[in-house]
Structures are given as C-alpha cells and as structure tokens.
N, C-alpha and C. Protein backbone atom coordinates (compact mmCIF):
# COMPACT_ATOMS: atom_id res chain seq x y z
N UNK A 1 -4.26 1.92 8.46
CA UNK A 1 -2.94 2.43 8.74
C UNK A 1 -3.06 3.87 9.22
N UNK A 2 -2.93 4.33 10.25
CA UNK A 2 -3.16 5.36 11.13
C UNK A 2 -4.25 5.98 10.55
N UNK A 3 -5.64 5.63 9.92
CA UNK A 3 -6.30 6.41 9.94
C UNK A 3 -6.25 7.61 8.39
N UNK A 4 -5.26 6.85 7.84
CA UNK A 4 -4.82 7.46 6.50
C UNK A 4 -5.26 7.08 5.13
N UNK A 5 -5.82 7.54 4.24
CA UNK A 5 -6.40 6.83 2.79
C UNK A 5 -5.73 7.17 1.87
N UNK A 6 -5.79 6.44 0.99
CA UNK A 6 -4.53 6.51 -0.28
C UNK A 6 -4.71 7.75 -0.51
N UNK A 7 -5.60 8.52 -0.41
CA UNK A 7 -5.29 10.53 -1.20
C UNK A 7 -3.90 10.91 -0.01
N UNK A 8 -4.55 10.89 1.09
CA UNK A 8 -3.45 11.35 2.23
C UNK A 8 -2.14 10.90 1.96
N UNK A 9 -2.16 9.34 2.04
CA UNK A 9 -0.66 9.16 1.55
C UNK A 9 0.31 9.56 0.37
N UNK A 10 -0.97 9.96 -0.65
CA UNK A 10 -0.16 10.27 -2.04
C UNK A 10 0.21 11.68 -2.20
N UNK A 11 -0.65 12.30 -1.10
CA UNK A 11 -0.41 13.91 -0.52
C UNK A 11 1.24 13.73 0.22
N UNK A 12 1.15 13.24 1.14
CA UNK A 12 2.39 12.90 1.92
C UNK A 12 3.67 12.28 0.71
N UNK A 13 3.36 11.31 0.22
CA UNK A 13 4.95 10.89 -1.03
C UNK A 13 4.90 12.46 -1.94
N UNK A 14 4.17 13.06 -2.30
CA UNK A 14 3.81 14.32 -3.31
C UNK A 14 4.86 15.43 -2.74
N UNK A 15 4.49 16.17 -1.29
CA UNK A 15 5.25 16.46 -0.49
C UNK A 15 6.76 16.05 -0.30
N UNK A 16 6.85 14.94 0.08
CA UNK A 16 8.29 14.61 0.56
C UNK A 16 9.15 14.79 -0.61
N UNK A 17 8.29 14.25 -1.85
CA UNK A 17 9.38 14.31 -3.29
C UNK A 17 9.82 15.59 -3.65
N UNK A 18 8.85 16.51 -3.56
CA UNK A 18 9.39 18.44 -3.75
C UNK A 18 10.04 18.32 -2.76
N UNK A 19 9.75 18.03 -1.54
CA UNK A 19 11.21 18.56 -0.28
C UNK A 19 12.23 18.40 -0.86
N UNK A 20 12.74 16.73 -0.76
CA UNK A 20 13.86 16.24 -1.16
C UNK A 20 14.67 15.64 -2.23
N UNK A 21 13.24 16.14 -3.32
CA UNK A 21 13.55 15.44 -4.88
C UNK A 21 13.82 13.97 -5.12
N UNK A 22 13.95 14.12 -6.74
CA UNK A 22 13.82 12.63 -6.82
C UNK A 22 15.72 11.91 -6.67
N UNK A 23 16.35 12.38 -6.77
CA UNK A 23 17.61 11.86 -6.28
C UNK A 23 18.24 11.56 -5.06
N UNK A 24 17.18 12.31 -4.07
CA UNK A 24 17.86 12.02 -2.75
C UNK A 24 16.98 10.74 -2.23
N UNK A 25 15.98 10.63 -2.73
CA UNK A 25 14.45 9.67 -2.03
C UNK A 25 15.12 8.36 -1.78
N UNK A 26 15.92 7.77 -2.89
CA UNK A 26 16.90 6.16 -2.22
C UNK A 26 17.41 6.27 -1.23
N UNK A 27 18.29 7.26 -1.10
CA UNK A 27 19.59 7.29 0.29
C UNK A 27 18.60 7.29 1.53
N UNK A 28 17.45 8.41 1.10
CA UNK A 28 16.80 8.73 2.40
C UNK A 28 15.99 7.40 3.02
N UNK A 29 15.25 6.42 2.30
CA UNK A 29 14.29 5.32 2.25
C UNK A 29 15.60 4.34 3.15
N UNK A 30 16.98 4.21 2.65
CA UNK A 30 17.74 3.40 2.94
C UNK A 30 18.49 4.01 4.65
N UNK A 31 18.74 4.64 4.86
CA UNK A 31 19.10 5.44 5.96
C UNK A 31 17.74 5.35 6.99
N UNK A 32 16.96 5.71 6.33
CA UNK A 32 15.36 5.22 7.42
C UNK A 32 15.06 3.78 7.74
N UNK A 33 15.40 3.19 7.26
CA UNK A 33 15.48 1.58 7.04
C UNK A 33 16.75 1.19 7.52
N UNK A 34 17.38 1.73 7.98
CA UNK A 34 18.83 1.11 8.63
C UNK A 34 18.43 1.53 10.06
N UNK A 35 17.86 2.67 9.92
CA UNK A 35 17.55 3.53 11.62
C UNK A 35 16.43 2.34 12.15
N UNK A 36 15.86 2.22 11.26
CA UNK A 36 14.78 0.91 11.90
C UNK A 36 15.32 -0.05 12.18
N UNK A 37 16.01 -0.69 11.93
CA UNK A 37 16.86 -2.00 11.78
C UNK A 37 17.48 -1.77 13.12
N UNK A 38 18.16 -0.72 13.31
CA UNK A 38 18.78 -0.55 14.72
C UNK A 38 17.97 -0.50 15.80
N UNK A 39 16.93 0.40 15.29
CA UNK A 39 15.76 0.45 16.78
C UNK A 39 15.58 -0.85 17.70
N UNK A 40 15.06 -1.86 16.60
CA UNK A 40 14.73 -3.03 16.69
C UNK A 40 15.53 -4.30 17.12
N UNK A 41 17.08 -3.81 17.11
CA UNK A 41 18.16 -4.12 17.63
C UNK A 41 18.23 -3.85 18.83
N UNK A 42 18.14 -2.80 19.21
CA UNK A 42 18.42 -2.04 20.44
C UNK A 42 17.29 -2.31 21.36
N UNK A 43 15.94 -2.85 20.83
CA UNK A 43 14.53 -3.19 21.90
C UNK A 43 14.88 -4.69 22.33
N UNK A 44 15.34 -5.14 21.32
CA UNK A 44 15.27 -6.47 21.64
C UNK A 44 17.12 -7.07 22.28
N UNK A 45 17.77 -6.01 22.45
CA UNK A 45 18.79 -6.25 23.59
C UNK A 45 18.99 -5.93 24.88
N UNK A 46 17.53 -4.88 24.90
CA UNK A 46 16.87 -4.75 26.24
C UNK A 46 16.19 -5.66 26.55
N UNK A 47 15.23 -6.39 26.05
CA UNK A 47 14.47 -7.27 26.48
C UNK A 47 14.80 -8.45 26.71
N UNK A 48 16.40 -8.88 25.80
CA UNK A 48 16.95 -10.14 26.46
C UNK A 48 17.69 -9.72 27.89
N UNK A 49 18.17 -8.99 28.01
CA UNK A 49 18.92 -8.03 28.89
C UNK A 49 18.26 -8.11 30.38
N UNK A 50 16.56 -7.63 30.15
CA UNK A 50 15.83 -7.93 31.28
C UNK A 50 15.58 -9.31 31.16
N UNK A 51 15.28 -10.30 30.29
CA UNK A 51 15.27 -11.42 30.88
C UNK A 51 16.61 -12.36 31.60
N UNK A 52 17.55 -11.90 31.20
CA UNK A 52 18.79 -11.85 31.79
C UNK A 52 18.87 -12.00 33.62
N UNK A 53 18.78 -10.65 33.10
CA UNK A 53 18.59 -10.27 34.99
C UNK A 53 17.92 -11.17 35.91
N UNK A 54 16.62 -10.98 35.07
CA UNK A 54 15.37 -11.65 35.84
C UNK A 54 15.74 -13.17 36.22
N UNK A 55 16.76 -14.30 35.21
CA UNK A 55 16.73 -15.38 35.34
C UNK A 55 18.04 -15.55 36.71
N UNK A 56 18.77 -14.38 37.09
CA UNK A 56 19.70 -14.06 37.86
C UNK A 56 19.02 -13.99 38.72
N UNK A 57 18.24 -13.28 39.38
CA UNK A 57 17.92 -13.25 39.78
C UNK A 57 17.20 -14.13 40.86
N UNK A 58 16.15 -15.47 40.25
CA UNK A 58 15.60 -16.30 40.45
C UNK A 58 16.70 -17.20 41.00
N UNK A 59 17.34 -17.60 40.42
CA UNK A 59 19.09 -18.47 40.65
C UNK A 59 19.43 -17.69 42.03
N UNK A 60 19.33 -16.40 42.38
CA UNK A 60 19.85 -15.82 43.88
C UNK A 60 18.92 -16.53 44.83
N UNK A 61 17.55 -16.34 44.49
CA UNK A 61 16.43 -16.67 45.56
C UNK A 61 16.97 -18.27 45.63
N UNK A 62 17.07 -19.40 44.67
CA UNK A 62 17.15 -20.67 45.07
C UNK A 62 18.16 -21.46 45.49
C-alpha cells in the first residue's frame, strides 16, 4: 500500500488524532467516505456518458 509499513501508518493515525482529536475522527472518516462515494459516482457517469455518445454515434455512421 503505497510503499507504507504499519510504523508509517500508525505515525500517520498518531498524527491525525492530535490534529483533530478523538471526537471529531467519526464525522471526519464519514464525510471522507461520502466524498468517495461521490467521486465514484461522478467517474462512472462519465464513462456511461462516453459510452453514450460513442453508441450515437455509430447509429449516425449506419
């Protein structure tokens, strides 16, 4: 996973928890996880989107 070993990562959760403490860490995990959810929404309504086109396309030529 990028090149990262459990010390690094436990450096990185160690970190984030002093940033943002332990009360904010749910909202934040859940809000990051919704932003993903959308990304993944949004790639894959492009990609039907271009296949869309593309099948329009083909239908013009024939």
């Amino acid at each position: 996973m990028f090149g990262l070993g459990y010390q690094e990562l436990l450096l990185i959760l160690l970190i984030v928890l002093i940033l943002f403490g332990a009360q904010r860490l749910p909202d934040l995990a859940r809000s990051l996880g919704s932003s993903f959810k959308e990304f993944k929404k949004g790639v894959s309504d492009v990609k039907d989107e271009g296949t869309s086109q593309a099948k329009k396309e083909e239908e013009k030529k024939a």
